[in-house]
Protein backbone atom coordinates (compact mmCIF):
# COMPACT_ATOMS: atom_id res chain seq x y z
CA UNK A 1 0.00 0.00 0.00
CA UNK A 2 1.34 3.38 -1.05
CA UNK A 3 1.62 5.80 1.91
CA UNK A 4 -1.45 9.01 1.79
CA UNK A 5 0.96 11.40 0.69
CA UNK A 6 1.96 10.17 -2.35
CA UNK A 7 -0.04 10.45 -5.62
CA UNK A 8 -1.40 7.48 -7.48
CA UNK A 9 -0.05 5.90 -10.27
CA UNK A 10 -2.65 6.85 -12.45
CA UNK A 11 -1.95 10.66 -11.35
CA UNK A 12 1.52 10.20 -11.98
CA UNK A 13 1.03 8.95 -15.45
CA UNK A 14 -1.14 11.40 -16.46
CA UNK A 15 1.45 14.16 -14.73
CA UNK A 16 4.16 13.15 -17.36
CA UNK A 17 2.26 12.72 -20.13
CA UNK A 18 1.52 16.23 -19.68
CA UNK A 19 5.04 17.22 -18.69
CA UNK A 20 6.33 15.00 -22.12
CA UNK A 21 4.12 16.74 -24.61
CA UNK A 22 4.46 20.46 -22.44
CA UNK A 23 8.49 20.09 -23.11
CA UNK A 24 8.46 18.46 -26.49
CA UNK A 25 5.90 20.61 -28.23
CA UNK A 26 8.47 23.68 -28.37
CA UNK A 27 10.83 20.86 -30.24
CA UNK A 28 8.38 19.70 -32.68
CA UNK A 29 7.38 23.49 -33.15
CA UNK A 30 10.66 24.62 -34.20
CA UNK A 31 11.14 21.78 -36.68
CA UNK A 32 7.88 22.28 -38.21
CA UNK A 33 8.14 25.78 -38.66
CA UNK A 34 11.81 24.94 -40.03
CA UNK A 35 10.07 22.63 -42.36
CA UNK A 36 7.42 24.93 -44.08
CA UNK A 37 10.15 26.77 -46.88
CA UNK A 38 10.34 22.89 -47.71
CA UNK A 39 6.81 22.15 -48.19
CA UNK A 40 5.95 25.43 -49.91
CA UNK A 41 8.78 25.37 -52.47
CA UNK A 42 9.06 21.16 -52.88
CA UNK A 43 6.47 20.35 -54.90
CA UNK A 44 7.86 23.06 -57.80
CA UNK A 45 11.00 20.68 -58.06
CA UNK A 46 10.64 17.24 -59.61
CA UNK A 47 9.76 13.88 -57.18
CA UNK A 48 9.52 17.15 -54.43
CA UNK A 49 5.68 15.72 -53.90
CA UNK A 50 6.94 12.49 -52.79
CA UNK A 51 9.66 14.26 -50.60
CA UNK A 52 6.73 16.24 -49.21
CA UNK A 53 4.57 13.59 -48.35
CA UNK A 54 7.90 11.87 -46.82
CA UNK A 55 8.53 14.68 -44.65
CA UNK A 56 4.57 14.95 -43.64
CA UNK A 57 4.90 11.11 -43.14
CA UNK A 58 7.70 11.38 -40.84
CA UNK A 59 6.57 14.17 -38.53
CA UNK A 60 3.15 12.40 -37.85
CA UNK A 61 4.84 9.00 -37.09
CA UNK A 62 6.55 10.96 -34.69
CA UNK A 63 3.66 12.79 -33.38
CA UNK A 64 1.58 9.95 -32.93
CA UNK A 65 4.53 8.18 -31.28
CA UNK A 66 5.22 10.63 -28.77
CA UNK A 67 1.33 11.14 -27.71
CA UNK A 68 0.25 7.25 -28.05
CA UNK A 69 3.74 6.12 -26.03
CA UNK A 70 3.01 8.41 -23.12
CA UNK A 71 -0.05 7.05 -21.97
CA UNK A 72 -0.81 6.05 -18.95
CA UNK A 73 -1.21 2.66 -17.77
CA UNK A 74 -4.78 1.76 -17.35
């Protein structure tokens, strides 16, 4: 049994998830915004629509990694 003055798991799950997203967003801010030049001018250049969708790809793998790998426990 966990002593009273401690929070539960659950709480302490959900506390880093929060934490995890609250110092990562910034991150994954900067390198979208460093990424829009490349998905304005890409698709002018030839195969730069299959970088694009690459790129796209990528940063919602990573997105989706992040958020779905930081859940709590049930």
């Amino acid at each position: 049994m966990l002593p009273p003055w401690l929070p539960s798991p659950r709480t302490v799950g959900a506390l880093q998830r929060v934490l995890l997203v609250a110092l990562l967003a910034p991150a994954v801010l900067v390198a979208l915004t460093a990424a829009v030049p490349a998905l304005v001018l890409l698709p002018f250049f030839p195969g730069g629509t299959d970088r694009v969708i690459k790129l796209l790809t990528a940063h919602t793998r990573y997105l989706s990694t992040l958020l779905t790998n930081s859940r709590p426990a049930p």
